[in-house]
Protein backbone atom coordinates (compact mmCIF):
# COMPACT_ATOMS: atom_id res chain seq x y z
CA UNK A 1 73.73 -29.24 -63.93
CA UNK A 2 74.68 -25.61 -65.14
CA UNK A 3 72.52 -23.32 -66.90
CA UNK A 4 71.95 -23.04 -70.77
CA UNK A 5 74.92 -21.02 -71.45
CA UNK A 6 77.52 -23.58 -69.70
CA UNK A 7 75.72 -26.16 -71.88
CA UNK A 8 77.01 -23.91 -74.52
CA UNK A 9 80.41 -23.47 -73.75
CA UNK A 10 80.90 -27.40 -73.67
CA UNK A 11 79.19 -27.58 -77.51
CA UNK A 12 81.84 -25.15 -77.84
CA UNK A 13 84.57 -27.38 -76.24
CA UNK A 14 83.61 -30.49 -77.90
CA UNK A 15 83.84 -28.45 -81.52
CA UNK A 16 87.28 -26.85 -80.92
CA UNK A 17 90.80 -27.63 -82.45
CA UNK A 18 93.12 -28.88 -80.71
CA UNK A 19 95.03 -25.69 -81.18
CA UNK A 20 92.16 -23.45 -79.58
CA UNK A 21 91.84 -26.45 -77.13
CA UNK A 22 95.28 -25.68 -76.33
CA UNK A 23 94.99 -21.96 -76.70
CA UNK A 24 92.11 -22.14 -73.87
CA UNK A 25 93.55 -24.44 -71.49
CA UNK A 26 97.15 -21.97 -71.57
CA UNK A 27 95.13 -18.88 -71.45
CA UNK A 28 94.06 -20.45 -67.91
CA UNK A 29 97.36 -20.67 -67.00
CA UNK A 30 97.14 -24.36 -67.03
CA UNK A 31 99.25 -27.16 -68.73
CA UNK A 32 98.38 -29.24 -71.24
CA UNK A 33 101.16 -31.32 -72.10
CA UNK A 34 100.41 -34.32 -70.61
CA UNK A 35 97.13 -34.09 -73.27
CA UNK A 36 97.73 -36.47 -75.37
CA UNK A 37 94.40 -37.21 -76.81
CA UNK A 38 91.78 -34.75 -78.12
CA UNK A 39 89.31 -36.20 -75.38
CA UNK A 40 92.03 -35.10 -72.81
CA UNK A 41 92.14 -31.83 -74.04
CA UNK A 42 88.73 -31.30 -74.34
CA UNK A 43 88.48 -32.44 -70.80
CA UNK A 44 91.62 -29.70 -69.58
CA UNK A 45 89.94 -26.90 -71.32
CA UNK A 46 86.46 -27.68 -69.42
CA UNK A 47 88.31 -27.56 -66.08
CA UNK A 48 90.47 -24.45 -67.68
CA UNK A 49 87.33 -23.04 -68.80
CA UNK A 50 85.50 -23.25 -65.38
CA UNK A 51 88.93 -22.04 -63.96
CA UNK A 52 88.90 -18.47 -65.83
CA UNK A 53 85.56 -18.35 -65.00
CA UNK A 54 85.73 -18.74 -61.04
CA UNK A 55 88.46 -16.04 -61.78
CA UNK A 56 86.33 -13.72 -63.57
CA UNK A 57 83.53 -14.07 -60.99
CA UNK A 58 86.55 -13.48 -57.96
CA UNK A 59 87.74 -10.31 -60.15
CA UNK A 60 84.20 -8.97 -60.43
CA UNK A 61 83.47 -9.47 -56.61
CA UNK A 62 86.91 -8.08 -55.75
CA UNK A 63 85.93 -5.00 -58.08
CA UNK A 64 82.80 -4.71 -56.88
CA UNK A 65 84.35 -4.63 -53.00
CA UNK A 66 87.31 -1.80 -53.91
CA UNK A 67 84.41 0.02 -55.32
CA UNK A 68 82.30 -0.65 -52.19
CA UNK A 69 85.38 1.00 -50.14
CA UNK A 70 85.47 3.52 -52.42
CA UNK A 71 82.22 5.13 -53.03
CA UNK A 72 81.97 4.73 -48.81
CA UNK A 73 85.34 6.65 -48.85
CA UNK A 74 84.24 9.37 -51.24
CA UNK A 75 80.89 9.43 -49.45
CA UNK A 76 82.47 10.24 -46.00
CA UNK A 77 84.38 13.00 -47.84
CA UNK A 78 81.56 14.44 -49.36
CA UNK A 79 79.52 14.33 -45.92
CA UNK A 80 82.33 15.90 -44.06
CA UNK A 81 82.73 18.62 -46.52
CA UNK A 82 79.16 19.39 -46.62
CA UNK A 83 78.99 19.09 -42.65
CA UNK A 84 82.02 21.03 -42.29
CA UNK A 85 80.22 23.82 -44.52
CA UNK A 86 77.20 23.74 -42.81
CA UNK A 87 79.16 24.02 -39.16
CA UNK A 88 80.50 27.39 -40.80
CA UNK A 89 76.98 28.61 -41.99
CA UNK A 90 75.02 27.98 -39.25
CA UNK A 91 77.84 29.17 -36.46
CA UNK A 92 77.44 32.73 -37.98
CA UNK A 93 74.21 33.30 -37.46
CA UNK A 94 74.04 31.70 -34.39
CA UNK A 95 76.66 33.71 -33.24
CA UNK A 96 74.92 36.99 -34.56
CA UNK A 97 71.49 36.00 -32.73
CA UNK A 98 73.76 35.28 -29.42
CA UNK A 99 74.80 39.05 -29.93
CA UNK A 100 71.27 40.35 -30.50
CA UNK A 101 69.73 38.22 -27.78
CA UNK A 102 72.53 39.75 -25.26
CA UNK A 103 72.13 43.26 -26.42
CA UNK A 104 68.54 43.06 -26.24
CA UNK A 105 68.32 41.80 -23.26
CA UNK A 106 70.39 44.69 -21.70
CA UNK A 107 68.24 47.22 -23.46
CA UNK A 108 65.38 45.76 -22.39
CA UNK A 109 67.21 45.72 -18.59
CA UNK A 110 67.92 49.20 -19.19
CA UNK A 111 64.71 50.63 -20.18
CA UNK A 112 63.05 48.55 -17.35
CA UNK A 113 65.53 50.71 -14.83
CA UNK A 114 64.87 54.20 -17.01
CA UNK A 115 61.20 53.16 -16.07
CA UNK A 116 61.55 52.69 -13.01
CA UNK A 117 63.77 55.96 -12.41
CA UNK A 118 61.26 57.91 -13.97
CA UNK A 119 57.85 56.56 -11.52
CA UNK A 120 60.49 56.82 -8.43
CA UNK A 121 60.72 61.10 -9.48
């Protein structure tokens, strides 16, 4: 039922020693002393085999999530840095119009009175 390359992998089983039969099935972590015939061990190092590669495919997703939470983290960093630089850039010249805006406003208020002064006399 699996694809071409776990058709592969089993060719490879069914050609293997029984010391890389037994070399596969213990790098799974498995046991294979109860393996008494070849048949058995070819059998153990399909399960191991399937095993390791569960495992490989739960590693990879686990990566894959810690880098997820990671990239997000740095992300947010990089966002609050930029954000926190772009607070600071566009307070000052906020803050300077405010200022301009205010004094010319009062000038404005003052020539209006001078104006008015002047038409009064």
């Amino acid at each position: 039922g699996e694809g071409k390359e776990g058709d592969k992998e089993m060719v490879a089983i069914d050609t293997m020693s029984v010391a890389a039969l037994r070399e596969l099935i213990s790098a799974a972590g498995m046991d294979h002393s109860d393996c008494l015939e070849k048949d058995q061990l070819r059998q153990r190092a399909r399960e191991a085999h399937g095993q390791m590669q569960a495992q490989q495919q739960m590693q990879a997703q686990y990566a894959h999530a810690q880098y997820e939470q990671y990239a997000q983290a740095q992300y947010a960093a990089q966002y609050a840095a930029q954000y926190e630089q772009y607070a600071a850039q566009s307070e000052q010249p906020s803050a300077v119009q405010a200022s301009q805006r205010e004094g010319g406003a009062s000038e404005k208020a003052g020539e209006g009175k001078e104006g008015d002064n002047e038409m009064e006399a």
